[in-house]
Each structure stands twice: as structure tokens, then as C-alpha cells.
C-alpha atoms as a PDB file:
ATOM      1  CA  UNK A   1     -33.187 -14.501  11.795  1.00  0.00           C
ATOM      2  CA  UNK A   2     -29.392 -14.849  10.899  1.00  0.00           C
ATOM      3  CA  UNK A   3     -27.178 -12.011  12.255  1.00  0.00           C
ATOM      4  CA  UNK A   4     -25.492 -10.414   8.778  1.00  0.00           C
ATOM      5  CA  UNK A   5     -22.084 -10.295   8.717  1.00  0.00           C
ATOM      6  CA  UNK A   6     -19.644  -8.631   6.800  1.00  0.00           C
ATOM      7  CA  UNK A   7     -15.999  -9.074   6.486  1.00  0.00           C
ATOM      8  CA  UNK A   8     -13.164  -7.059   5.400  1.00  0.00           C
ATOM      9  CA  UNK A   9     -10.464  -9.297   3.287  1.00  0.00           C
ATOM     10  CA  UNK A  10      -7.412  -6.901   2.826  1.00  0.00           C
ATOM     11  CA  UNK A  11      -5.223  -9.137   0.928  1.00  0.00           C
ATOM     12  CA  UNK A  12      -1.613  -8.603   1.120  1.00  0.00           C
ATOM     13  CA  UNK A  13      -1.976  -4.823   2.102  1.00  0.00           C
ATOM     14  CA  UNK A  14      -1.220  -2.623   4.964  1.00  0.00           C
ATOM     15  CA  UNK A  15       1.849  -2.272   6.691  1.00  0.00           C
ATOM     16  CA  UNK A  16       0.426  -2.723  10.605  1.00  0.00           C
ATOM     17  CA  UNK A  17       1.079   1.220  10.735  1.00  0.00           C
ATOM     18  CA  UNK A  18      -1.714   1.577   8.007  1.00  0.00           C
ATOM     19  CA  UNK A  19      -3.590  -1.325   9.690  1.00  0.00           C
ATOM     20  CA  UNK A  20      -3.342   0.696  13.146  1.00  0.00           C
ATOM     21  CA  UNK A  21      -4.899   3.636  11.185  1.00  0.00           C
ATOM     22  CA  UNK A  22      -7.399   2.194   8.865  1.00  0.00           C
ATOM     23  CA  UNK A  23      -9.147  -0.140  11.834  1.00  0.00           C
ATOM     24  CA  UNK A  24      -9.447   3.053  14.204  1.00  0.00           C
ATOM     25  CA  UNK A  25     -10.895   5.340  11.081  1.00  0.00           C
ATOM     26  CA  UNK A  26     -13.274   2.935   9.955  1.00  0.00           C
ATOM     27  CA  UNK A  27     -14.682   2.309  13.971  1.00  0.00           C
ATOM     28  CA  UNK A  28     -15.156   6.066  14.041  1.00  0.00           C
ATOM     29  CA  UNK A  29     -17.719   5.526  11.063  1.00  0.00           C
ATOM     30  CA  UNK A  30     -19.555   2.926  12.821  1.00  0.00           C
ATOM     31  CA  UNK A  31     -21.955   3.173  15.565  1.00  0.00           C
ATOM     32  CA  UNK A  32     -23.194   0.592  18.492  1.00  0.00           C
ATOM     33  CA  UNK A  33     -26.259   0.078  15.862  1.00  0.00           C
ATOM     34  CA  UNK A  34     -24.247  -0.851  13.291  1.00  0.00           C
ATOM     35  CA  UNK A  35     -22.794  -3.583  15.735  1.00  0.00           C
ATOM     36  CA  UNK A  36     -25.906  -4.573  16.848  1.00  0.00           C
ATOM     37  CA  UNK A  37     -27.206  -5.245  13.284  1.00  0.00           C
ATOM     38  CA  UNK A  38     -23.961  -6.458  11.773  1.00  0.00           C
ATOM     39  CA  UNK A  39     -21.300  -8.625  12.824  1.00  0.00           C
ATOM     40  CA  UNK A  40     -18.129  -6.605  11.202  1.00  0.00           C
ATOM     41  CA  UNK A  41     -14.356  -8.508  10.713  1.00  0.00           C
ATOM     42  CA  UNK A  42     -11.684  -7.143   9.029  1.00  0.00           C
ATOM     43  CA  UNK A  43      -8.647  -9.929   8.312  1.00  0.00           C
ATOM     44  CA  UNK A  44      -5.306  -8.240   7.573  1.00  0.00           C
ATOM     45  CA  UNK A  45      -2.222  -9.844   7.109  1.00  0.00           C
ATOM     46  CA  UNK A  46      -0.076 -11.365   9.803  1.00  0.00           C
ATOM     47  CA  UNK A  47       1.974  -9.001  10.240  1.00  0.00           C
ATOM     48  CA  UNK A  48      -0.857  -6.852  11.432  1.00  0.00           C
ATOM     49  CA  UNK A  49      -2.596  -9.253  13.505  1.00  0.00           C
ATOM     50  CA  UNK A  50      -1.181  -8.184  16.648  1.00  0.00           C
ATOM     51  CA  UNK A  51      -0.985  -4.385  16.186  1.00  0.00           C
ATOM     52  CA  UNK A  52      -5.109  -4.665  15.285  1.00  0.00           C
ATOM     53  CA  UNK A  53      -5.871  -7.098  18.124  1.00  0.00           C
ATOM     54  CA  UNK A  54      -4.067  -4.415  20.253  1.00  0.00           C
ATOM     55  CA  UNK A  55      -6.078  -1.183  19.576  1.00  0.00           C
ATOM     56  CA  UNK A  56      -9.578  -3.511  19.038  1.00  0.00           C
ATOM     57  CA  UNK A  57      -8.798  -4.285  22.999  1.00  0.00           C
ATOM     58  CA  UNK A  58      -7.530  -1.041  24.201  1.00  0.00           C
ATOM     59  CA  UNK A  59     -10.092   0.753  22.638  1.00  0.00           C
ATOM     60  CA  UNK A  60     -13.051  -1.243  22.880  1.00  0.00           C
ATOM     61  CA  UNK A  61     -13.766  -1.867  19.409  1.00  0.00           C
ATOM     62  CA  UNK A  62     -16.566  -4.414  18.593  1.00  0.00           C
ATOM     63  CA  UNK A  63     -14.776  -5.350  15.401  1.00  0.00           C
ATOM     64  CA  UNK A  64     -13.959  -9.211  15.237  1.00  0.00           C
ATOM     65  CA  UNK A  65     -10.636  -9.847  13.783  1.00  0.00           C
ATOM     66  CA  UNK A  66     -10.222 -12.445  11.277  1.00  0.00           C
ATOM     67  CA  UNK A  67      -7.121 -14.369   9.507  1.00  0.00           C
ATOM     68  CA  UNK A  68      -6.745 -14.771   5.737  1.00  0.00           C
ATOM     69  CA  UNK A  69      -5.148 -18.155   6.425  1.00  0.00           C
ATOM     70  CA  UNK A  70      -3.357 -21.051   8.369  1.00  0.00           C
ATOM     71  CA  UNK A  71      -2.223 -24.278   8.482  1.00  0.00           C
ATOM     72  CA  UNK A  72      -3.665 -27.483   9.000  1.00  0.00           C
ATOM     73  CA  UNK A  73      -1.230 -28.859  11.745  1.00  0.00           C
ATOM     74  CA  UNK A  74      -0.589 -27.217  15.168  1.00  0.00           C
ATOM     75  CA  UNK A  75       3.010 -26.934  14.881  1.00  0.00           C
ATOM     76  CA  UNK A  76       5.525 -28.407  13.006  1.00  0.00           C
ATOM     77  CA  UNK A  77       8.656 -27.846   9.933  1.00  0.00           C
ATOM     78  CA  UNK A  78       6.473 -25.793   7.827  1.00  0.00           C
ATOM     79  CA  UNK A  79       8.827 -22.705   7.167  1.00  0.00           C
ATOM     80  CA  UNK A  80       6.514 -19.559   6.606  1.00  0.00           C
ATOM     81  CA  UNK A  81       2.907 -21.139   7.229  1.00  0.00           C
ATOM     82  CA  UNK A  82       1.029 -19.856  10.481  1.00  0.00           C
ATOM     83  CA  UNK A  83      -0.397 -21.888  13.097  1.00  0.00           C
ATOM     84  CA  UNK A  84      -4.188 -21.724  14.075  1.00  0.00           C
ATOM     85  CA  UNK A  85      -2.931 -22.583  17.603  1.00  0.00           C
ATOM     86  CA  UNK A  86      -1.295 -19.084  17.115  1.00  0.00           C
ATOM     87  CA  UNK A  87      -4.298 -17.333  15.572  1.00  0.00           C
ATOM     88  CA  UNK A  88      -6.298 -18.167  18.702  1.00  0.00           C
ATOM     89  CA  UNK A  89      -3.989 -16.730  21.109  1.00  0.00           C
ATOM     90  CA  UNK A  90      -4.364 -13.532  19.294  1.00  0.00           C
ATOM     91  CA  UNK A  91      -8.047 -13.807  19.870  1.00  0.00           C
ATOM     92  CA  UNK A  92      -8.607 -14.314  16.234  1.00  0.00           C
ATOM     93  CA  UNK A  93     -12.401 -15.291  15.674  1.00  0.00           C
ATOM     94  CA  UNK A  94     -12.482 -15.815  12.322  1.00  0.00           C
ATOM     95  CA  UNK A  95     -10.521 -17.713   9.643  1.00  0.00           C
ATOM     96  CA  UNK A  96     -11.001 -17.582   6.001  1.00  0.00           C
ATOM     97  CA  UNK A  97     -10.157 -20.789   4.218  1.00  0.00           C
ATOM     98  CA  UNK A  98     -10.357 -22.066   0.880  1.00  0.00           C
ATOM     99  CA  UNK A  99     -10.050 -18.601  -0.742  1.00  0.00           C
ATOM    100  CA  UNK A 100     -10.188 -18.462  -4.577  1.00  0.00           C
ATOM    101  CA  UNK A 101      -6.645 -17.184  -5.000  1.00  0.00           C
ATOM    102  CA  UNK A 102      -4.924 -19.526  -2.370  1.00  0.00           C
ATOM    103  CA  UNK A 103      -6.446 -22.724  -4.183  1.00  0.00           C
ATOM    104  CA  UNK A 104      -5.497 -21.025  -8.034  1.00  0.00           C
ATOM    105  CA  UNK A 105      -2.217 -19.632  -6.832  1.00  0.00           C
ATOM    106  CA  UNK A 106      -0.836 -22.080  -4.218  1.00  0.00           C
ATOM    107  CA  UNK A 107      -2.413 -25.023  -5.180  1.00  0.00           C
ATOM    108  CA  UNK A 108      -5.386 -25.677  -2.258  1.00  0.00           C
ATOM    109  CA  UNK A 109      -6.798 -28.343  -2.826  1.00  0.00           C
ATOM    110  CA  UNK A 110     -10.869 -29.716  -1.793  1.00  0.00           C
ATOM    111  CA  UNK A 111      -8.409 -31.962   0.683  1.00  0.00           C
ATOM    112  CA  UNK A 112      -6.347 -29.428   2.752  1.00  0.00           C
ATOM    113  CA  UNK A 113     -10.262 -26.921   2.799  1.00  0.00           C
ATOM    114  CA  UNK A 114     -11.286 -30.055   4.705  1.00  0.00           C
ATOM    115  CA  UNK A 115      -8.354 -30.269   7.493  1.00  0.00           C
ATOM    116  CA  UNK A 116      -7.693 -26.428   7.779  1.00  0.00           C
ATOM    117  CA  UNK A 117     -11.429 -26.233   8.721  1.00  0.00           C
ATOM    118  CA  UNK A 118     -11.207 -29.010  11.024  1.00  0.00           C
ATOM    119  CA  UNK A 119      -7.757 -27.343  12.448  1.00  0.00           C
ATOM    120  CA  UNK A 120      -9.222 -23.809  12.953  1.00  0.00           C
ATOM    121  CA  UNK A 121     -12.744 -25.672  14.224  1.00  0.00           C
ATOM    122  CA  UNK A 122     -10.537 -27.213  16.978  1.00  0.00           C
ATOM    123  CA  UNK A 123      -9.102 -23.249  17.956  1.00  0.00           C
ATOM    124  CA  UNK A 124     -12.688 -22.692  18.725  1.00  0.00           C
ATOM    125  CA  UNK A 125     -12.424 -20.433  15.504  1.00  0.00           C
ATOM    126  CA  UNK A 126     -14.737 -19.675  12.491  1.00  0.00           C
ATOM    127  CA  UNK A 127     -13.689 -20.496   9.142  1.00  0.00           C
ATOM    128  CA  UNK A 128     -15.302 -18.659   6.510  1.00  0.00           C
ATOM    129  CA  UNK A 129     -15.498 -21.227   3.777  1.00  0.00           C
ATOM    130  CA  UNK A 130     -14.756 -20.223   0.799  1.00  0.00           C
ATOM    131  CA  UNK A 131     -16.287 -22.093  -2.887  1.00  0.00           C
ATOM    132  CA  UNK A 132     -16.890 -20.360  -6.196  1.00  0.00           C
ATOM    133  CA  UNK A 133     -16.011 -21.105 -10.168  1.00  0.00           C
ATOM    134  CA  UNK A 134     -14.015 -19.502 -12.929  1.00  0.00           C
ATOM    135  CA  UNK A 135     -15.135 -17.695 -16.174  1.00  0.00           C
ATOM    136  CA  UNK A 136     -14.806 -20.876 -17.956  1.00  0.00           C
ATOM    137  CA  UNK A 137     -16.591 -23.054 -15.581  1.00  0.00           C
ATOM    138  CA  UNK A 138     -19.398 -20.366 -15.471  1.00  0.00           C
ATOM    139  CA  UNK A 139     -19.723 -20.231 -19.118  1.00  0.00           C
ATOM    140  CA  UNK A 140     -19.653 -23.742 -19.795  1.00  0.00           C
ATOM    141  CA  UNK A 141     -22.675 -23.914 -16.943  1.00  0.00           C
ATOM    142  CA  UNK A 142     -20.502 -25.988 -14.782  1.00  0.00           C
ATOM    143  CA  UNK A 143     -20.974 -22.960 -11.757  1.00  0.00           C
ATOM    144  CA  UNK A 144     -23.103 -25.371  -9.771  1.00  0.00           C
ATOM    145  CA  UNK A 145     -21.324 -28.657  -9.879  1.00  0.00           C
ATOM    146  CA  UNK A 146     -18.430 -26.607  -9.161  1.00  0.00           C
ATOM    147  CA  UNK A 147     -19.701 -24.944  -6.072  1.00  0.00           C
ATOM    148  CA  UNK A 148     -21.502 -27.882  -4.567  1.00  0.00           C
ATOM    149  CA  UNK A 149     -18.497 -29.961  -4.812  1.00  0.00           C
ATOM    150  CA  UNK A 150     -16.473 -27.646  -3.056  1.00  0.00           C
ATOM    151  CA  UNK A 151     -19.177 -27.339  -0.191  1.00  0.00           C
ATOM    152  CA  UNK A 152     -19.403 -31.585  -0.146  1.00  0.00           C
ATOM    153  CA  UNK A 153     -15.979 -31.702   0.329  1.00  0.00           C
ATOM    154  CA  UNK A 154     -16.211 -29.208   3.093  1.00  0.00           C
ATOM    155  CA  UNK A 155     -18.766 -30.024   5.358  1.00  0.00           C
ATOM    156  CA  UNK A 156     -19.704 -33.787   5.022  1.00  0.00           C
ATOM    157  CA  UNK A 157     -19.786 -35.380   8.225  1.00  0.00           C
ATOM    158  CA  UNK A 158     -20.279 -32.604  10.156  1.00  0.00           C
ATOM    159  CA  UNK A 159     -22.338 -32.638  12.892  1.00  0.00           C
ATOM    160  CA  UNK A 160     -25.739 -30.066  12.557  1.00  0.00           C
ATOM    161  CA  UNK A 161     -24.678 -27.808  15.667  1.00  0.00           C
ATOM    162  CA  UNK A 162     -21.053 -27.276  13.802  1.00  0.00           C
ATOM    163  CA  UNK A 163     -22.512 -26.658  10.729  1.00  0.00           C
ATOM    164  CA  UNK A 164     -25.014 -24.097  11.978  1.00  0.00           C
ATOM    165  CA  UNK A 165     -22.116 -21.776  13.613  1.00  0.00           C
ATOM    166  CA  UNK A 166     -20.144 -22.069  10.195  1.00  0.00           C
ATOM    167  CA  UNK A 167     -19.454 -19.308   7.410  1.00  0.00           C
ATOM    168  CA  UNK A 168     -19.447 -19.862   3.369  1.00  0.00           C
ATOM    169  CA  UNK A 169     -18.716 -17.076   1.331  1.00  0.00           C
ATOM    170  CA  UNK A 170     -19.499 -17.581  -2.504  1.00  0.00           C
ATOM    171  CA  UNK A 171     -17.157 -15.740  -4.139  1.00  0.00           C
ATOM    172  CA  UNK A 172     -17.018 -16.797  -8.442  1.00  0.00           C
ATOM    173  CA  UNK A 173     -13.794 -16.140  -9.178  1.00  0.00           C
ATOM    174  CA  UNK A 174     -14.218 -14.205 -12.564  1.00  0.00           C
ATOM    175  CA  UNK A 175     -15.958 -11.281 -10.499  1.00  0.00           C
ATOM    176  CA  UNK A 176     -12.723 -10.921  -7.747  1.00  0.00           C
ATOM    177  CA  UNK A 177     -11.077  -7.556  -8.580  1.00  0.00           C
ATOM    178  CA  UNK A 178     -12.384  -7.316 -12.137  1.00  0.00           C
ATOM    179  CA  UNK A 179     -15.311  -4.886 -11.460  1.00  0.00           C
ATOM    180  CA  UNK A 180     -17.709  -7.475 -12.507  1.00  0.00           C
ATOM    181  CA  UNK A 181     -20.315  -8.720 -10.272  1.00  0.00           C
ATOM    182  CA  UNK A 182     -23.071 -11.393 -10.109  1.00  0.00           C
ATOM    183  CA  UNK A 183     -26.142 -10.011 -10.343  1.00  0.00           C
ATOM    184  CA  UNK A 184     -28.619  -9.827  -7.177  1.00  0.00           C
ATOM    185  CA  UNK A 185     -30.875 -13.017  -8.431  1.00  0.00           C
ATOM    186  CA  UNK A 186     -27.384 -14.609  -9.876  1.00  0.00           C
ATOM    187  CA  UNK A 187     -26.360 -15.173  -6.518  1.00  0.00           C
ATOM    188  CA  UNK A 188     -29.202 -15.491  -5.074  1.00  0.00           C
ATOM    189  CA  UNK A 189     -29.845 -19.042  -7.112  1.00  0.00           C
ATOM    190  CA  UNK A 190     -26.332 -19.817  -6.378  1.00  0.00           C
ATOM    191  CA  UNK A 191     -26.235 -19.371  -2.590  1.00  0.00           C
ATOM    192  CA  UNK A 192     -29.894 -20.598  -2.506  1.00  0.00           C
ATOM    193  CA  UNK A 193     -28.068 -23.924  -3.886  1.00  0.00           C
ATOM    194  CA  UNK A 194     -25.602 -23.973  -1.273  1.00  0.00           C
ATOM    195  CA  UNK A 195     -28.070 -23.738   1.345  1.00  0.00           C
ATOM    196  CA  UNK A 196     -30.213 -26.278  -0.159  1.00  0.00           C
ATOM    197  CA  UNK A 197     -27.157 -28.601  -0.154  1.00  0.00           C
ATOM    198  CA  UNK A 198     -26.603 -28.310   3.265  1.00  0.00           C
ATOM    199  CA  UNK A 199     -29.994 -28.976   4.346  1.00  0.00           C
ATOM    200  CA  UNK A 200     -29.197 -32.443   2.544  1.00  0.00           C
ATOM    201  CA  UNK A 201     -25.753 -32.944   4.209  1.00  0.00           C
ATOM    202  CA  UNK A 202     -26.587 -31.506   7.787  1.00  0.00           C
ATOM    203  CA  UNK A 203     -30.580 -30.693   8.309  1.00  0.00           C
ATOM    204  CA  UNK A 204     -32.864 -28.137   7.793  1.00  0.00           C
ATOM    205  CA  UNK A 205     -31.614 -26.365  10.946  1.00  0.00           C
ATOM    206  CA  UNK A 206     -28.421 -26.538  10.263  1.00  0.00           C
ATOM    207  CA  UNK A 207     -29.189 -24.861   6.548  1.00  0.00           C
ATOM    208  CA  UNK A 208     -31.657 -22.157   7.880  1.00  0.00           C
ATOM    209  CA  UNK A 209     -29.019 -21.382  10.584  1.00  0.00           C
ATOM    210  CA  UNK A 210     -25.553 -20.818   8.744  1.00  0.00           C
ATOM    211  CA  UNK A 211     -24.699 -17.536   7.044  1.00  0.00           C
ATOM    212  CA  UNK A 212     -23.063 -17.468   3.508  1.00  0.00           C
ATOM    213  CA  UNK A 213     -21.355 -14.569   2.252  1.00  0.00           C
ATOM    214  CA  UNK A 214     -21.043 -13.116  -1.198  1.00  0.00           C
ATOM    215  CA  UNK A 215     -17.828 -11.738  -2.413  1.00  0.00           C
ATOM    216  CA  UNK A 216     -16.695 -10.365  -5.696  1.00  0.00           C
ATOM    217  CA  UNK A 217     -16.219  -6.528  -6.193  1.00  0.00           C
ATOM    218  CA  UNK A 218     -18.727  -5.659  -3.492  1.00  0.00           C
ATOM    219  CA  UNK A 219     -19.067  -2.158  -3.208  1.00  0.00           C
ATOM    220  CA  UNK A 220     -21.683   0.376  -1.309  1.00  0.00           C
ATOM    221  CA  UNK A 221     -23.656   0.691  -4.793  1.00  0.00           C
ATOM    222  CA  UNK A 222     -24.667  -2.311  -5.164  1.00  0.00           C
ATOM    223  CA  UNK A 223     -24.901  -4.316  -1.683  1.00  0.00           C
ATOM    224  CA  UNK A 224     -28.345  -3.183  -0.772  1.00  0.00           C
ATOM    225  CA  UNK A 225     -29.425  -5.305  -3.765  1.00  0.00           C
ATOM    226  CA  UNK A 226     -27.411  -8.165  -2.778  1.00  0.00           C
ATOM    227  CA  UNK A 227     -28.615  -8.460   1.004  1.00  0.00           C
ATOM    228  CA  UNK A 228     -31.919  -7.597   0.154  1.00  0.00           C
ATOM    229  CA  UNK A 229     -31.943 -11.446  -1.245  1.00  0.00           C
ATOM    230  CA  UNK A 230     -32.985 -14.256   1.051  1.00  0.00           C
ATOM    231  CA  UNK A 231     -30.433 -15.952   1.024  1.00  0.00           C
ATOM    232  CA  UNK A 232     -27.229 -13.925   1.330  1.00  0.00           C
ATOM    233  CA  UNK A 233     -26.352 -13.298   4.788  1.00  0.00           C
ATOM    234  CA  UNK A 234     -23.557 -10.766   4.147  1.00  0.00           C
ATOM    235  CA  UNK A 235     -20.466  -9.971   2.141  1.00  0.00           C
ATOM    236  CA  UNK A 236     -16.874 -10.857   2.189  1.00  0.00           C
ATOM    237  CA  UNK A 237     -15.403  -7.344   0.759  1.00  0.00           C
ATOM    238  CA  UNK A 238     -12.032  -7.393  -1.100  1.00  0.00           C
ATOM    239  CA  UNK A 239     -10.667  -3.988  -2.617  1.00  0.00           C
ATOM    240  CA  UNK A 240     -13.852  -1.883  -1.034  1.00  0.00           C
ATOM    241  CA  UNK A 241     -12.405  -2.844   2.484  1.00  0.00           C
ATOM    242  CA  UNK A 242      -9.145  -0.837   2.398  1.00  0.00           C
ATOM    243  CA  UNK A 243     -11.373   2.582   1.938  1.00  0.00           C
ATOM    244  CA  UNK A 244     -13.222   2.878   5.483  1.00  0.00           C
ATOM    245  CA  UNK A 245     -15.738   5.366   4.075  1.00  0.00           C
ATOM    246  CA  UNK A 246     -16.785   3.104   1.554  1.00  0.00           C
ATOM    247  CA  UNK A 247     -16.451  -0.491   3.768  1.00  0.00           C
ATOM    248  CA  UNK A 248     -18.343   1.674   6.802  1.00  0.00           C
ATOM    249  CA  UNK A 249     -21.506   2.434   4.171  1.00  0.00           C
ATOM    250  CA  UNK A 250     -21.418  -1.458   2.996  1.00  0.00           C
ATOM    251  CA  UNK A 251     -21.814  -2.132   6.490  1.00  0.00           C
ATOM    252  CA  UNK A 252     -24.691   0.375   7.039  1.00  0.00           C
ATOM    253  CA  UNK A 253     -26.392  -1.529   3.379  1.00  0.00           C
ATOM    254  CA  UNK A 254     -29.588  -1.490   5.635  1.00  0.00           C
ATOM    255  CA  UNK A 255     -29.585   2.071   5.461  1.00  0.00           C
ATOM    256  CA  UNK A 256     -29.483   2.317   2.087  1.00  0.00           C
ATOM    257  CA  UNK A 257     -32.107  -0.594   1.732  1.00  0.00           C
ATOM    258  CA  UNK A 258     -34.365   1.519   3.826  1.00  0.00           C
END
């Protein structure tokens, strides 16, 4: 059975003060069953990464920390970009690549997804891939081409045993920070035609083993509903993240399902 996992995406916010603060209030809300059941990453900004990789060791906290982003190369002249050479030696275990508003906003293509994965891959990091449409796309019934492209582009040629360790977070774009979400079965039949995809680009195994994500205005109201689908392995949590009451009861969704 995959392992859930949920992931805390907090955008350009927190000073690494507020990061200190948030990451110790939200491990007082979780217990070692919640660990057990769920892996939990939160992915601040840079300027954060250390102070949170700090108190995560010093106190012992099972939270993994994650990246919102890096570059494809090691090193080189690229003014303001972050190395996953340096994410690693943070202990950074997850990356999230491909995100809706770095392909809108900065111009990410299906090309650079492919080498950042293959850069953070080679860190002995996780990317959590990122695919999902806009409004338009969704209402001119182009969601699954869409998607599927994005997830071709992604992962052909990849070996089974990579593929199987990976992370894809659906995420449509017209339900990011708008309040609007895809409904339970919505996703479902979207994610449930990601993981059929895979199973034609890497293997049965491969598809039965990786965990995809849903993301878009995930909130502790409505994520029993989403995980109780077959397909969704977990949530990648915008907004909902930054209040540790509410990300610590999205992380305890089996509670509620129970």
C-alpha cells in the first residue's frame, strides 16, 4: 500500500523567523502516528531552508523538508537560481518542479520539467512533479491531453525503479488559491489517468507504486473525501499550509475519514 504523503507548499512566505515558529508549532500538533501513517514536507523558501533544516535536526522532527525549486545545472552564471547540488547539502528530500505558477509566470517549459527532474534525481532527491490545466483548457475538455502531455514529457525513458520512488501532484490550475476545488471523483478520473499513463510508459509496478498528489485549495473540510479515492496518494497544500492547526488536521484526514 503506498505511504500518503502530504506536503506543505508555502510560496513566497515566511521570513525564516516565522518559518522557525510555524515548523516547531505545527510538530507540536503531530504525533509519532501521524508520522507513521503520513509522510509530512513542508517547502519554504530559500531563505528558510537552513533555519528549518536546523530545528528539524536539533529537535528531532520527522518532518522532511522540501524545495519549491532549482536549477537544472550544478553550478554555473545563473544570477539568482539555486543549485540542487546545494539543496542536497541541506538535506533537502524533496523538490517540487514544474509548479503551475513557475511554468505561467516564468515561462517553464515541458523541456526544463524534464532536466530539473533529472538534476534533482542525480542529488538523490525527490521531485514532486507537478502537471495540471487552466480554466480554459478544462472547459474546452482539453484537461486530459493537457495533463498527459505534461507527464510524457516528464517521465519517458525512465527506468521502472525511478519511476516508482517518484511524486506527481495534479494540481488544475483554475482551483490554486481561488477557493475552487475538483471534486472527489473529478480527480479521481484525472489522477486515475495519470496512473494509467504510467503503467504504459514504465509498468504496472512502477504505476501501482508511485504516489500522486492533489493540490488546489486543499483544506481539512474536504481532504477526507479526496484521499478516500483510490487513486490519490496525498495532497500538495498551498494557502492551508501556513495555518499549522489547519495543515496538522489535513494531515490527520484519516481521522476524520474514520
Amino acid at each position: 500500500m503506498r505511504k500518503p504523503i502530504i506536503s506543505g507548499n508555502w510560496k513566497m512566505n515566511l521570513n525564516h523567523f516565522e518559518a522557525i515558529q510555524t515548523v516547531q508549532k505545527l510538530s507540536y500538533q503531530l504525533t509519532k502516528e501521524d508520522y507513521a501513517a503520513v509522510d509530512v514536507s513542508v517547502h519554504p523558501p530559500f531563505t528558510d531552508l537552513r533555519s528549518v533544516q536546523t530545528v528539524l535536526d536539533v529537535d528531532e522532527i520527522p518532518i522532511k523538508l522540501g524545495a519549491q525549486h532549482c536549477h537544472q545545472d550544478d553550478k554555473g552564471a545563473f544570477t539568482g537560481e539555486i543549485s540542487p547540488a546545494f539543496l542536497a547539502k541541506l538535506s533537502v528530500k524533496y523538490v517540487i518542479v514544474g509548479h503551475s505558477e513557475r511554468r505561467e509566470l516564468f515561462g517553464e517549459t515541458d523541456e526544463i520539467v524534464s532536466k530539473k527532474i533529472d538534476a534533482i534525481l542525480k542529488q538523490e532527491m525527490t521531485p514532486i512533479i507537478c502537471c495540471g490545466e487552466t480554466l480554459q483548457e478544462r472547459e474546452a475538455g482539453e484537461t486530459e491531453s493537457k495533463v498527459l502531455t505534461q507527464i510524457r514529457s516528464a517521465l519517458t525513458k525512465r527506468n521502472a525503479d525511478v519511476v516508482s520512488a517518484l511524486v506527481v501532484a495534479y494540481e488544475p490550475i483554475w482551483a490554486i488559491g481561488t477557493g475552487l476545488t475538483a471534486t472527489s471523483q473529478d480527480a479521481q478520473a484525472v489522477i486515475g489517468a495519470i496512473r494509467a499513463d504510467i503503467a504504459d510508459l514504465a509498468g504496472a509496478d512502477a504505476a501501482a507504486a508511485v504516489r500522486i498528489q492533489y493540490g488546489g485549495s486543499v483544506k481539512s473540510s474536504n481532504i477526507a473525501e479526496l484521499m478516500a479515492m483510490p487513486d490519490i496518494d496525498g495532497a500538495l497544500v498551498g494557502g492551508a499550509s501556513l495555518d499549522t492547526e489547519e495543515f496538522a488536521k489535513i494531515v490527520q484526514f484519516r481521522n476524520v475519514r474514520s
